[in-house]
N, C-alpha and C. Protein backbone atom coordinates (compact mmCIF):
# COMPACT_ATOMS: atom_id res chain seq x y z
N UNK A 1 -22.41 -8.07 -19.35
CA UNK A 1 -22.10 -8.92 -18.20
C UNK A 1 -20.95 -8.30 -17.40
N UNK A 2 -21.11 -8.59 -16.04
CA UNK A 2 -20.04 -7.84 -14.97
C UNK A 2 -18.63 -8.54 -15.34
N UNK A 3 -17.69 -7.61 -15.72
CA UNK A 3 -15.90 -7.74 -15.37
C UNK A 3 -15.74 -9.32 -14.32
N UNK A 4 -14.91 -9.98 -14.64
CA UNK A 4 -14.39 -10.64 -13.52
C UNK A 4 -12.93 -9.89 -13.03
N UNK A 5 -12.86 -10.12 -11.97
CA UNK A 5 -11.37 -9.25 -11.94
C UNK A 5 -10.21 -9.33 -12.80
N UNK A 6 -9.89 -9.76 -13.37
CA UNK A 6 -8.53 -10.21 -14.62
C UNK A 6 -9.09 -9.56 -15.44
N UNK A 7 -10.45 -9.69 -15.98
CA UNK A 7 -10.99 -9.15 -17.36
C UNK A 7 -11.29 -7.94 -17.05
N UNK A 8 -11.40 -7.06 -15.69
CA UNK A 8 -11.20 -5.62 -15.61
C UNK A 8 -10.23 -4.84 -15.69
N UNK A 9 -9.16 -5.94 -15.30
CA UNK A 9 -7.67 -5.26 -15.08
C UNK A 9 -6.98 -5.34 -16.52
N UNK A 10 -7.87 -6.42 -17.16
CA UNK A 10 -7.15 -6.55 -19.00
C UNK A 10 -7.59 -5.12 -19.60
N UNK A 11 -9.06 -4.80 -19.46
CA UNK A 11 -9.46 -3.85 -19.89
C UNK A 11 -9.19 -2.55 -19.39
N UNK A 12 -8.92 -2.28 -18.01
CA UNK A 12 -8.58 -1.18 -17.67
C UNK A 12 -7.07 -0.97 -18.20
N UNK A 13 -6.48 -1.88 -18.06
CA UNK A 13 -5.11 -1.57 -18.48
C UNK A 13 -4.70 -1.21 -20.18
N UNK A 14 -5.56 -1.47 -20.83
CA UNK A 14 -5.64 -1.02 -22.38
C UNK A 14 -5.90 0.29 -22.68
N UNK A 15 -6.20 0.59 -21.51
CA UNK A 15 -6.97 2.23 -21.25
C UNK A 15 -5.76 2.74 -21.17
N UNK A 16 -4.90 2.21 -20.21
CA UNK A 16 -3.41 3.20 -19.08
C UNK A 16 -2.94 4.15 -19.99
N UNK A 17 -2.60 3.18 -21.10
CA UNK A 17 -1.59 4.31 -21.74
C UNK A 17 -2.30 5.37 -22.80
N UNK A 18 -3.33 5.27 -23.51
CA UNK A 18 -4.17 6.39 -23.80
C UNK A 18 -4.91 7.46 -23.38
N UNK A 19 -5.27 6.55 -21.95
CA UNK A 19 -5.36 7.92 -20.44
C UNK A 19 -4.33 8.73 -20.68
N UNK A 20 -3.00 7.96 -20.39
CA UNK A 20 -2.08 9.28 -19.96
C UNK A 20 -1.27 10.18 -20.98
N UNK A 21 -1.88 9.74 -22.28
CA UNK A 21 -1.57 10.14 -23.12
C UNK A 21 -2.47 11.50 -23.29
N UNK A 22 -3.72 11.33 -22.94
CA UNK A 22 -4.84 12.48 -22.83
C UNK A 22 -5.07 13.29 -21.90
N UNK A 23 -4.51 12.91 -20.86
CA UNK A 23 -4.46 13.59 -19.48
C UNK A 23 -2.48 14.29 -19.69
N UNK A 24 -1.75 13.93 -20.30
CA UNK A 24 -0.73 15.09 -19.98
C UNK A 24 -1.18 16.17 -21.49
N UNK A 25 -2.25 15.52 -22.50
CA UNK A 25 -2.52 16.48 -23.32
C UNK A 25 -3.30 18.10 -22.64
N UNK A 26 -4.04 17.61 -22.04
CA UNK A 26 -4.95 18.45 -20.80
C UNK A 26 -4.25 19.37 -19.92
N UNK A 27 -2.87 18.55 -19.12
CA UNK A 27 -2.32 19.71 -18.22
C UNK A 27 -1.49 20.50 -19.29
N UNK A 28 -1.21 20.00 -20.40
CA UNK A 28 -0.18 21.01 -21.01
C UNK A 28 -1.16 22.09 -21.58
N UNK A 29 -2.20 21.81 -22.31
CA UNK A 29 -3.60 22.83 -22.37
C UNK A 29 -3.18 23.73 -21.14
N UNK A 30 -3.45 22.95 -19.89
CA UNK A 30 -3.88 23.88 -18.56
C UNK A 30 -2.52 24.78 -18.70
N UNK A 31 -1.29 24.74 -18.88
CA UNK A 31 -0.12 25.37 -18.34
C UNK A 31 -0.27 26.34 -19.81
N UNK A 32 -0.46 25.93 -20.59
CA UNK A 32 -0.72 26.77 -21.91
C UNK A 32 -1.36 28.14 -21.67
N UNK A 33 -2.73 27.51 -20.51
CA UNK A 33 -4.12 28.54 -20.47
C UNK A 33 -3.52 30.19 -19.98
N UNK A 34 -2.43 29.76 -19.47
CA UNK A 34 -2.38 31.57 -18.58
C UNK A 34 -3.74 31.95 -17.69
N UNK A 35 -4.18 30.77 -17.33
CA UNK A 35 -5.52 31.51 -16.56
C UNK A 35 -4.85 31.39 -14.97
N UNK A 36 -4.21 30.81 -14.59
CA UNK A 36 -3.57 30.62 -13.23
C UNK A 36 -4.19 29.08 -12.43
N UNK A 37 -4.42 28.42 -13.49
CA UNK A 37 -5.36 26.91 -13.21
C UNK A 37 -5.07 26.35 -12.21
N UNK A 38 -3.35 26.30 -11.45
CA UNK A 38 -2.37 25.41 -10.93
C UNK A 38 -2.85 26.34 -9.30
N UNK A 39 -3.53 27.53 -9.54
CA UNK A 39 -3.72 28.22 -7.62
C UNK A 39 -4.72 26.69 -7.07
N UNK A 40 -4.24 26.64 -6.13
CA UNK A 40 -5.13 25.94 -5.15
C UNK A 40 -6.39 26.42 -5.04
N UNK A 41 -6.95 27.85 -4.95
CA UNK A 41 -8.16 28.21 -5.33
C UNK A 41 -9.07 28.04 -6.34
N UNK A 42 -8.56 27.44 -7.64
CA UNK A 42 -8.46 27.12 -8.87
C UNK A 42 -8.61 25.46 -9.36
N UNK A 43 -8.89 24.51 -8.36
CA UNK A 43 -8.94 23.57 -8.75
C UNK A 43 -10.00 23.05 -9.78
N UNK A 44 -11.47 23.13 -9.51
CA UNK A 44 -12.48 23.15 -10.69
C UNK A 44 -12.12 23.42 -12.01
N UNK A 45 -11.26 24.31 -11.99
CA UNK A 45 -11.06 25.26 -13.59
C UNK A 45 -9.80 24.27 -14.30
N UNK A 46 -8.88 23.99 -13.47
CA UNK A 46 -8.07 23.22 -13.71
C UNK A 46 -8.55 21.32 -14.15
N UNK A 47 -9.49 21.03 -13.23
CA UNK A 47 -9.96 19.71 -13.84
C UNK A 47 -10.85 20.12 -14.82
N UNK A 48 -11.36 21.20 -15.23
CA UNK A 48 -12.07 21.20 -16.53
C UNK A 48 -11.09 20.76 -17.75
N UNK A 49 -10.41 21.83 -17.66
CA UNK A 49 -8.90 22.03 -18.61
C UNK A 49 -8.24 20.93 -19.17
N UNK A 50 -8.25 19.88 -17.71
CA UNK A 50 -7.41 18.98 -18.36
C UNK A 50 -8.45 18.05 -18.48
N UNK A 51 -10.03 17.88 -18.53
CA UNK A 51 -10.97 16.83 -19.13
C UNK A 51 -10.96 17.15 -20.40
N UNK A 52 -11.13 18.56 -20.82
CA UNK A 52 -11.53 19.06 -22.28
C UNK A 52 -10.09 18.53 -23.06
N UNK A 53 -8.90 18.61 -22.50
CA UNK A 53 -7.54 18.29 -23.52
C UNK A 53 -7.91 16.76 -24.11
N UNK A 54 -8.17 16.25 -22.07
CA UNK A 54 -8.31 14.35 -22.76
C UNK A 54 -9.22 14.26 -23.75
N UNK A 55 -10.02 14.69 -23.41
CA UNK A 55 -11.75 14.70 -24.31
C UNK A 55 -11.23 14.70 -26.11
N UNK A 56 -10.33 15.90 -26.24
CA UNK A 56 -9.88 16.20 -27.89
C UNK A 56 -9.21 15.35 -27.87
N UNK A 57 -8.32 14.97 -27.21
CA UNK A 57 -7.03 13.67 -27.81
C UNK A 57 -7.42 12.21 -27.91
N UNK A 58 -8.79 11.99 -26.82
CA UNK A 58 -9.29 10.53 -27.40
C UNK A 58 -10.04 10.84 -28.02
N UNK A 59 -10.63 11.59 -28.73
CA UNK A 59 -11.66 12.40 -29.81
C UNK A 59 -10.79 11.87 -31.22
N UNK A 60 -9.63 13.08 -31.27
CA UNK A 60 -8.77 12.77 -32.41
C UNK A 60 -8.22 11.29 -32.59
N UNK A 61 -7.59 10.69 -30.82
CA UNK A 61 -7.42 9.18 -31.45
C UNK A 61 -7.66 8.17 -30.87
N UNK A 62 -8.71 7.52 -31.47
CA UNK A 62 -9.77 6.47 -30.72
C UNK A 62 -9.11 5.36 -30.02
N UNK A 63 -9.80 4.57 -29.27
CA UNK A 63 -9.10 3.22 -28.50
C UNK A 63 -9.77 3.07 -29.52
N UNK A 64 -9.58 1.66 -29.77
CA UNK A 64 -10.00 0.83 -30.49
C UNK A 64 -11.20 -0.26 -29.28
N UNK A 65 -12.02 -0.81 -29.65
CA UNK A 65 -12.55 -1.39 -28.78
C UNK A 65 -13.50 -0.47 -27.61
N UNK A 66 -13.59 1.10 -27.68
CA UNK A 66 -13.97 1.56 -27.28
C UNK A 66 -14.42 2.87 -27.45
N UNK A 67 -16.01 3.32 -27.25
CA UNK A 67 -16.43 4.88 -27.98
C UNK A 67 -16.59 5.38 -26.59
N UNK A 68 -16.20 6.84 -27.41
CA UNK A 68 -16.02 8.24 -26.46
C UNK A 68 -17.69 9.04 -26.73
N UNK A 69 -18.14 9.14 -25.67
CA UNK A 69 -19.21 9.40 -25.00
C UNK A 69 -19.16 11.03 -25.00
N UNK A 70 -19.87 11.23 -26.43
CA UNK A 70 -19.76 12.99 -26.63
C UNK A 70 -20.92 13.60 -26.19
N UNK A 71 -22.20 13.24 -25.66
CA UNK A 71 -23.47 13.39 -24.77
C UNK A 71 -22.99 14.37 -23.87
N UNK A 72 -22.04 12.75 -23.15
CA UNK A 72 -21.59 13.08 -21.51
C UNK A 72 -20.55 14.54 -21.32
N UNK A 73 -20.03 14.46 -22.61
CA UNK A 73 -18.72 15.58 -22.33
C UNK A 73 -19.85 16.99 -22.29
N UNK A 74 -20.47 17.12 -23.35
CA UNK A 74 -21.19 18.54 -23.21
C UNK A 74 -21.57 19.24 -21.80
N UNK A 75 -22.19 18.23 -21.15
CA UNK A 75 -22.98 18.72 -19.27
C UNK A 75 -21.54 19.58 -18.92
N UNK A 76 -20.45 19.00 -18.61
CA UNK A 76 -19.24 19.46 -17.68
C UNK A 76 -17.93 18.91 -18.11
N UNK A 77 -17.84 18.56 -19.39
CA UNK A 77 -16.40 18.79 -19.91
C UNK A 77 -15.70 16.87 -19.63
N UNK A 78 -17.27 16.42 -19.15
CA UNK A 78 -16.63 15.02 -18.50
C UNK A 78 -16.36 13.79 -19.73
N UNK A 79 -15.51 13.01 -19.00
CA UNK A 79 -14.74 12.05 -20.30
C UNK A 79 -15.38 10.60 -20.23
N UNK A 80 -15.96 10.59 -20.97
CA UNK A 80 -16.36 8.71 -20.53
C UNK A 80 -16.86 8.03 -21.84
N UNK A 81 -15.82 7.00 -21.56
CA UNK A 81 -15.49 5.99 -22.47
C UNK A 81 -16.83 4.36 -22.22
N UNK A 82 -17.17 4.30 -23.40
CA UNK A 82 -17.78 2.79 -23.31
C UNK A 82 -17.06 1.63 -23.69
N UNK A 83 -16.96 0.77 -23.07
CA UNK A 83 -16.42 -0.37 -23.87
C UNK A 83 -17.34 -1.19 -24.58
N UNK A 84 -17.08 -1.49 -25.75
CA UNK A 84 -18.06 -1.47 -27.09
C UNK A 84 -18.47 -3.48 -26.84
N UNK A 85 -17.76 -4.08 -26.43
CA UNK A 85 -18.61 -5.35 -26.34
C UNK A 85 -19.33 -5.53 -24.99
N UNK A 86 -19.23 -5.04 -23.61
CA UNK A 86 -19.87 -5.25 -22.84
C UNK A 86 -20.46 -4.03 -22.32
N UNK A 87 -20.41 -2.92 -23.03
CA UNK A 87 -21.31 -1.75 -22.53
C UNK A 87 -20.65 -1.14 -20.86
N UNK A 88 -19.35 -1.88 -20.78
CA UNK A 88 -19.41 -0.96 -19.58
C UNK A 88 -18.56 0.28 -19.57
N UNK A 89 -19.03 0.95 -18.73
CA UNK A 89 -18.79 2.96 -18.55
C UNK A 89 -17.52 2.84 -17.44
N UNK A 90 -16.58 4.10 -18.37
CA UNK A 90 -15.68 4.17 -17.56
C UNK A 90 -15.43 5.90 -17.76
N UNK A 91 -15.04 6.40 -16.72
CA UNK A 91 -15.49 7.86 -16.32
C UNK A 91 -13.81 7.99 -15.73
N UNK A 92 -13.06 9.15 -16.77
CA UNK A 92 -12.08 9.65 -16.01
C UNK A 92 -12.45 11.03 -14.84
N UNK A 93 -11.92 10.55 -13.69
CA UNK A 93 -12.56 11.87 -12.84
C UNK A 93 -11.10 11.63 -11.73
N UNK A 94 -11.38 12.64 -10.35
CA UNK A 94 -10.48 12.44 -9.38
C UNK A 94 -11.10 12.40 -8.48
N UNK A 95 -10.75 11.05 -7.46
CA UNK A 95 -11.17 10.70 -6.38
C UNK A 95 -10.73 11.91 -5.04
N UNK A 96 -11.65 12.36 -4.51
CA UNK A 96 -11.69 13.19 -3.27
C UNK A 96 -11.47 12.13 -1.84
N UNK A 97 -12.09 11.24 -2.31
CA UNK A 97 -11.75 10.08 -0.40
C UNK A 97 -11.87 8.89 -1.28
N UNK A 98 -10.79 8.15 -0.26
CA UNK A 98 -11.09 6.31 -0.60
C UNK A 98 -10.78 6.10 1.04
N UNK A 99 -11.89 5.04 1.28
CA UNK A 99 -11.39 4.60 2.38
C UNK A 99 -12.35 3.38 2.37
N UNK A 100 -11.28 2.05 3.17
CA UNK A 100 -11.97 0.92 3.29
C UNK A 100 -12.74 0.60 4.03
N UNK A 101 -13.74 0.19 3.60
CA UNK A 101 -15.07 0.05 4.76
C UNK A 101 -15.17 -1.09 4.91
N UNK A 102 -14.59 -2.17 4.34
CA UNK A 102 -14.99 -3.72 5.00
C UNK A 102 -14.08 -4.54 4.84
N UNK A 103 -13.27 -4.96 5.74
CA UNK A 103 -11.86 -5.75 5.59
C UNK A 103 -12.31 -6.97 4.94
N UNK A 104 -11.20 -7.57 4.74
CA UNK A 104 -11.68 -9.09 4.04
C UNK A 104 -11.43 -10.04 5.47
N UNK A 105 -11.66 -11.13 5.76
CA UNK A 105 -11.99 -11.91 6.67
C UNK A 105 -10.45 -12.81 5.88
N UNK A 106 -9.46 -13.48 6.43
CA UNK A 106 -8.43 -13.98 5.64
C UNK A 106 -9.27 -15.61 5.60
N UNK A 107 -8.58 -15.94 4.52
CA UNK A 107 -9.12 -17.65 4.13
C UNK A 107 -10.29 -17.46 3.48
N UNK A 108 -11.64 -16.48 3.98
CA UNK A 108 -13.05 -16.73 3.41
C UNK A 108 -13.15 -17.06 2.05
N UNK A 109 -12.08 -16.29 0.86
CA UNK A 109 -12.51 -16.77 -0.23
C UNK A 109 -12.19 -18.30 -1.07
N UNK A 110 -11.80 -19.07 0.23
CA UNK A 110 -11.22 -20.54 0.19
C UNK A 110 -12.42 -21.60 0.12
N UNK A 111 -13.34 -20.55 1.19
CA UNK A 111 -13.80 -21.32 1.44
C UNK A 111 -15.47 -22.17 0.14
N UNK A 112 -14.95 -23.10 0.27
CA UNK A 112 -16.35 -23.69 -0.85
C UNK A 112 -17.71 -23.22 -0.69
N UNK A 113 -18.19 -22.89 0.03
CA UNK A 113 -19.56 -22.57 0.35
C UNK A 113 -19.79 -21.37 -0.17
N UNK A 114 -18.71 -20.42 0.11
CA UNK A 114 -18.61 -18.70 0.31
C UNK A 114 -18.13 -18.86 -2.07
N UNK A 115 -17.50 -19.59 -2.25
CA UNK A 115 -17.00 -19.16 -3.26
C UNK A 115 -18.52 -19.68 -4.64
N UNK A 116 -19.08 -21.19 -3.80
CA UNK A 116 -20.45 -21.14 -4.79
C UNK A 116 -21.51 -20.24 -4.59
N UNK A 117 -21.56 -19.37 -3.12
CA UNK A 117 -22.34 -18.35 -3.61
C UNK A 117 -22.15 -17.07 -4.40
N UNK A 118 -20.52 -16.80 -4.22
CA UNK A 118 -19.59 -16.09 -4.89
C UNK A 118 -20.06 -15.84 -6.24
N UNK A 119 -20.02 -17.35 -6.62
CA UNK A 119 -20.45 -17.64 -8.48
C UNK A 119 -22.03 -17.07 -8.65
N UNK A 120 -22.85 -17.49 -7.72
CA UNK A 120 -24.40 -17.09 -8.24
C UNK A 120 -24.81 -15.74 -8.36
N UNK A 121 -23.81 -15.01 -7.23
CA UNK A 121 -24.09 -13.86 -7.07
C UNK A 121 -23.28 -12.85 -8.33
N UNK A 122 -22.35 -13.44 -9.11
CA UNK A 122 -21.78 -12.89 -10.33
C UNK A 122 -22.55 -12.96 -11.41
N UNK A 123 -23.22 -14.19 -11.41
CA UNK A 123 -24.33 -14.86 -12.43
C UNK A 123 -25.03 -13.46 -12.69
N UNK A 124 -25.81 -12.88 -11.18
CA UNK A 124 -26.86 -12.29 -11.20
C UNK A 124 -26.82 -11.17 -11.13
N UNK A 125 -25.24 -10.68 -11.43
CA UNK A 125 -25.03 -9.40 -11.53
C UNK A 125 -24.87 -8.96 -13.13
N UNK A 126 -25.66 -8.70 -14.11
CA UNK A 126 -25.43 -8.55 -15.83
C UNK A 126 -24.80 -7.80 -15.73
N UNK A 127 -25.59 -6.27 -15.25
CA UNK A 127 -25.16 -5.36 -15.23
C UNK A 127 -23.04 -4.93 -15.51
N UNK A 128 -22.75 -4.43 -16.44
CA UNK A 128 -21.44 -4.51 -16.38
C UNK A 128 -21.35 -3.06 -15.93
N UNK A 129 -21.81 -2.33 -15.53
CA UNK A 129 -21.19 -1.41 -14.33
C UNK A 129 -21.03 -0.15 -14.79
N UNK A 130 -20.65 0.27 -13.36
CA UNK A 130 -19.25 1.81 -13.74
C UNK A 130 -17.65 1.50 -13.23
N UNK A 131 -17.37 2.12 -13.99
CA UNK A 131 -15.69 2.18 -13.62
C UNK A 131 -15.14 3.73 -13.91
N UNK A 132 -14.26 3.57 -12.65
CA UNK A 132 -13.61 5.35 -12.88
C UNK A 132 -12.06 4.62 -12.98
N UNK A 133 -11.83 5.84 -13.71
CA UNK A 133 -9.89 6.06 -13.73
C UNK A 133 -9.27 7.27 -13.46
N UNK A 134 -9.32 6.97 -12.20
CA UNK A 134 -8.85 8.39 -10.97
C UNK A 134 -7.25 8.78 -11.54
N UNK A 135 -7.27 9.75 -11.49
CA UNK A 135 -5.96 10.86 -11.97
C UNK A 135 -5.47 11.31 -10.77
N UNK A 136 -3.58 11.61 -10.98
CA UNK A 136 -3.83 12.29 -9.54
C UNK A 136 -2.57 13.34 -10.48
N UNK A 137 -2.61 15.11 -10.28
CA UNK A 137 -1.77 15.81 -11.48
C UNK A 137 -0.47 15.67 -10.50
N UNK A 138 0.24 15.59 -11.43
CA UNK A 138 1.48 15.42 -11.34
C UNK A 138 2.72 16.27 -10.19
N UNK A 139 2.88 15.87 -9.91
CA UNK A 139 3.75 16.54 -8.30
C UNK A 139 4.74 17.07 -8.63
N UNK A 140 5.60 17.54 -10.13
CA UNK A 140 6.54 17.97 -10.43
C UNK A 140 6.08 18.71 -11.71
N UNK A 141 6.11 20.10 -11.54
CA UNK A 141 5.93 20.89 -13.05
C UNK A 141 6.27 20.41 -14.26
N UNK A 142 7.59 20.00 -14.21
CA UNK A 142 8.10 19.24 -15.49
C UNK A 142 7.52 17.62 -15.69
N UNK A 143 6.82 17.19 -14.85
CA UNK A 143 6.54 15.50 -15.22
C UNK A 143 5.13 15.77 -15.61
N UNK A 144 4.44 14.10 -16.37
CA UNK A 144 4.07 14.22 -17.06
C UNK A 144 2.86 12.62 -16.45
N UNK A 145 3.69 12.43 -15.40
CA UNK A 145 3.40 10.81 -15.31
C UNK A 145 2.71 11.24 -14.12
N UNK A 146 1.06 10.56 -14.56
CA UNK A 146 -0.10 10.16 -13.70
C UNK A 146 0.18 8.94 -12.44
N UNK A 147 -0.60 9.01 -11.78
CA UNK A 147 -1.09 7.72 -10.92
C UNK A 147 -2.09 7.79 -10.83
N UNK A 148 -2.43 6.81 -11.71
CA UNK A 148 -3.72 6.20 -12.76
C UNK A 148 -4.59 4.68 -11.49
N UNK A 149 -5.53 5.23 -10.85
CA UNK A 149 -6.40 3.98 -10.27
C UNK A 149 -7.58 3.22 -10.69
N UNK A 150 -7.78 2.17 -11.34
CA UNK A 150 -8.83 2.24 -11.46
C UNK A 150 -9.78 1.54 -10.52
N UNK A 151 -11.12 1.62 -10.60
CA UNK A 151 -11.95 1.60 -9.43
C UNK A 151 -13.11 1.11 -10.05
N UNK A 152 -13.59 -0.21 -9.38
CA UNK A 152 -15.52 -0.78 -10.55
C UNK A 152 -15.90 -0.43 -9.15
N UNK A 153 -16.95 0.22 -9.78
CA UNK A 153 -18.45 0.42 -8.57
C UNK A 153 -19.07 -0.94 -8.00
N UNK A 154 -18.93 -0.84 -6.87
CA UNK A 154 -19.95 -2.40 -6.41
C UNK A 154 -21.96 -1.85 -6.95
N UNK A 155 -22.41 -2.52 -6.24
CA UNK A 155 -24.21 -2.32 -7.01
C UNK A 155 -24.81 -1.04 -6.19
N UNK A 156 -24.23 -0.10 -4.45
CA UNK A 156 -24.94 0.61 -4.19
C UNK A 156 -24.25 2.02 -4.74
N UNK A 157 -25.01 3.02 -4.58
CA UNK A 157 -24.34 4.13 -4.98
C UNK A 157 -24.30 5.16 -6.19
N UNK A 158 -24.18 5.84 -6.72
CA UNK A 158 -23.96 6.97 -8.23
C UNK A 158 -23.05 7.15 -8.42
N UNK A 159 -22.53 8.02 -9.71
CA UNK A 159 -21.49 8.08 -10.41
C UNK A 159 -20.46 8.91 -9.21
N UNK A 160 -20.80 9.56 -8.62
CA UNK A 160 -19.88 10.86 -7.81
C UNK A 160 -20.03 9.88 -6.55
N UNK A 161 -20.61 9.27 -5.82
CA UNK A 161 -20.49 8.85 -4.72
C UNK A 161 -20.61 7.38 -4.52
N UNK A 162 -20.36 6.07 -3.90
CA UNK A 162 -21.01 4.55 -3.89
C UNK A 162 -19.67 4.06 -3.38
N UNK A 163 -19.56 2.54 -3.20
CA UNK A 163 -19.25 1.68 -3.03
C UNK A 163 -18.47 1.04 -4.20
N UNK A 164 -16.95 0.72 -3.84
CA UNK A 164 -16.25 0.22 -4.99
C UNK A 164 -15.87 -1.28 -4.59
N UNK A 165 -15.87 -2.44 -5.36
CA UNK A 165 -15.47 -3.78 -4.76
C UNK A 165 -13.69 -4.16 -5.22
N UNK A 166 -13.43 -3.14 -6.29
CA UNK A 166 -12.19 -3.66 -6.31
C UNK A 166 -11.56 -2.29 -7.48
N UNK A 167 -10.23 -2.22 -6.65
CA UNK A 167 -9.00 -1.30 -7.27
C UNK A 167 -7.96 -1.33 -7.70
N UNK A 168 -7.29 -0.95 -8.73
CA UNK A 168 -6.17 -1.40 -9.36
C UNK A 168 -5.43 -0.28 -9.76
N UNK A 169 -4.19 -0.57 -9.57
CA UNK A 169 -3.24 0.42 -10.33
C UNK A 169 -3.04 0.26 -11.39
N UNK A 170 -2.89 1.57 -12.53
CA UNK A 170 -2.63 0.78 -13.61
C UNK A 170 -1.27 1.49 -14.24
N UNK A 171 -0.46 0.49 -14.71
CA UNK A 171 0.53 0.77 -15.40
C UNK A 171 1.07 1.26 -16.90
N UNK A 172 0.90 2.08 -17.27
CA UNK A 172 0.99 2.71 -18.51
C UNK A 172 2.07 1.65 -19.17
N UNK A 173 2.28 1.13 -20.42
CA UNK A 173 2.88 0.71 -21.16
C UNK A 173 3.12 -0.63 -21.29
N UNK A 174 2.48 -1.23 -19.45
CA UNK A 174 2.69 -2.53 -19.46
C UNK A 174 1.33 -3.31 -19.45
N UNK A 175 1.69 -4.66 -19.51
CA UNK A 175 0.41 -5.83 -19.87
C UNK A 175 0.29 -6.90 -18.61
N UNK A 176 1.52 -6.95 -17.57
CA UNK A 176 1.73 -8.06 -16.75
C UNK A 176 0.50 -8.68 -16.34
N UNK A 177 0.40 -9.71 -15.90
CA UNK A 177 -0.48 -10.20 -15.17
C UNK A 177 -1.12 -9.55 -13.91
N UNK A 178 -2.03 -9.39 -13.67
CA UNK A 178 -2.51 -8.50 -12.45
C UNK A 178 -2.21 -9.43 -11.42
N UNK A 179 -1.23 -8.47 -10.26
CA UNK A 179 -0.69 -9.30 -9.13
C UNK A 179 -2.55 -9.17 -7.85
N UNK A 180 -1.54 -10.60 -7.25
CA UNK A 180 -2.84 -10.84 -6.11
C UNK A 180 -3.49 -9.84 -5.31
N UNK A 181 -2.03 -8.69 -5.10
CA UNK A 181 -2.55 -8.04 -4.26
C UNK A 181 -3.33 -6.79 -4.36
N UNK A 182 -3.33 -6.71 -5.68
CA UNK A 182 -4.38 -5.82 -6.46
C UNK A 182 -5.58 -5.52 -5.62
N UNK A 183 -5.92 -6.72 -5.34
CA UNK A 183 -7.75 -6.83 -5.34
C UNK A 183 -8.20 -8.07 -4.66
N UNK A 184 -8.70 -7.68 -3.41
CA UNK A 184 -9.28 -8.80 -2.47
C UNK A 184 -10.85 -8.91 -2.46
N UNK A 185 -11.58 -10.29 -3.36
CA UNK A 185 -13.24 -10.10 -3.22
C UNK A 185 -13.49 -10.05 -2.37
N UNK A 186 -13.11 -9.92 -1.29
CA UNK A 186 -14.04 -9.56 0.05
C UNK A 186 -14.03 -7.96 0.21
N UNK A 187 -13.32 -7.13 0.06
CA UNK A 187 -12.87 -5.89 0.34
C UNK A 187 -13.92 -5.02 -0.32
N UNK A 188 -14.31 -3.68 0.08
CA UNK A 188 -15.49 -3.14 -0.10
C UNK A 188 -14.60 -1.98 0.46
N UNK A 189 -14.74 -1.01 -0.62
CA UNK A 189 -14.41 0.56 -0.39
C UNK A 189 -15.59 1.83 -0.74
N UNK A 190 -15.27 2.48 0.15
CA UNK A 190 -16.66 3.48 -0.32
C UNK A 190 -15.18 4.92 -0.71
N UNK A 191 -16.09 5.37 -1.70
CA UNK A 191 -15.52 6.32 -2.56
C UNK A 191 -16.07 8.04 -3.17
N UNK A 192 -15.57 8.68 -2.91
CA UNK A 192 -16.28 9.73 -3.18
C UNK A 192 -15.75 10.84 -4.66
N UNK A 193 -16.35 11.15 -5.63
CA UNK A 193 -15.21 11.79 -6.72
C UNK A 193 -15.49 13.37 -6.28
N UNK A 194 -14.66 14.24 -6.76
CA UNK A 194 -14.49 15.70 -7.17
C UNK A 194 -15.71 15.87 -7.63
N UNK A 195 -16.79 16.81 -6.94
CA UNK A 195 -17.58 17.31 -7.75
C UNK A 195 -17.43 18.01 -9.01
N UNK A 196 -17.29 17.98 -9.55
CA UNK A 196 -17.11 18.64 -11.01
C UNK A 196 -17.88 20.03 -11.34
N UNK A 197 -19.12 20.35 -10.24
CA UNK A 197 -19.84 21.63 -11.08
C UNK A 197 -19.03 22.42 -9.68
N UNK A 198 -18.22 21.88 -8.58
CA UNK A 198 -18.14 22.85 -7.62
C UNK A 198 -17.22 24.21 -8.10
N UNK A 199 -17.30 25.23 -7.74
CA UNK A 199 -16.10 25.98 -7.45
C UNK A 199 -15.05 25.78 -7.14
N UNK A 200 -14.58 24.88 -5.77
CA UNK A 200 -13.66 24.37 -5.26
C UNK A 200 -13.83 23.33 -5.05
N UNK A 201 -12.52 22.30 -4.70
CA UNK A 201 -13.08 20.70 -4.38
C UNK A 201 -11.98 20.68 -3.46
N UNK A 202 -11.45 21.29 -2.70
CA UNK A 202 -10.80 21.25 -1.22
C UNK A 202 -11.74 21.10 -0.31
């Protein structure tokens, strides 16, 4: 069954800190490699590097509540996690474009009419989805600390390209309540990830 927003942001956020626990395992791999991963010409080689680190470190140490998808890693080194009671897929990758394609209308989700079709149309969505947890590497050689997004796919679209209905930051270490401004149901973003087999992704 589809996430409601709280129960995505509970679950994505259980993720935060084992993400970034696997993703600074990866760039330190990459700075390890001596291959020159960090050239701007070099980006592909570099998101391999640091999928294969995450890949071994949630390999060696499991979420709990969730299996690592060793199928998926073989194709291209890619990381994706299931969550074990509702089957839904969550794919660490890096977002290439976000941009909002459909403002929210203010008040609409007040309104009674809009919010009981709201409900039917959740009803009739089982499907519990995809979700990515966009990386962005770190802006200081010596740091270590991600900015971790996560992102559920709305119903059009594929894994590398579609429509997202709602985004969240996530905070490594913490549990808070997900603030309002997280995530507006009206809001509709279209999204595009890093090809992964390219050469370059500039």
């Amino acid at each position: 069954m589809r996430h409601s927003p709280e129960q995505f942001h509970e679950t994505m956020n259980r993720l935060a800190e084992p993400v970034q626990f696997a993703l600074t395992q990866g760039i330190k791999n990459a700075r390890k490699s001596n291959l020159g991963a960090f050239r701007t010409n070099k980006k592909s080689l570099l998101s391999h590097i640091v999928r294969s680190g995450a890949y071994d470190y949630l390999h060696d140490n499991p979420v709990e509540g969730f299996i690592l998808d060793e199928g998926a890693h073989k194709l291209n080194q890619a990381v994706c996690l299931r969550e074990e009671g509702t089957g839904l897929e969550i794919r660490l990758a890096k977002i290439k474009q976000l941009t909002l394609a459909e403002s929210p209308i203010p008040g609409l989700d007040q309104d009674p009419v809009i919010q009981q079709q709201r409900a039917l149309y959740e009803l009739e969505m089982q499907s519990p989805g995809l979700a990515i947890i966009s990386w962005e590497k770190p802006s200081s050689v010596d740091s270590y600390n991600f900015n971790l997004l996560a992102i559920r796919q709305s119903c059009e679209g594929n894994i590398r390209k579609g429509e997202a209905d709602l985004l969240i930051q996530l905070s490594p270490g913490r549990s808070e309540m997900i603030p309002k401004t997280s995530f507006d149901p009206n809001a509709i973003y279209n999204y595009e990830l890093e090809d992964e087999n390219d050469e370059d992704f500039s």
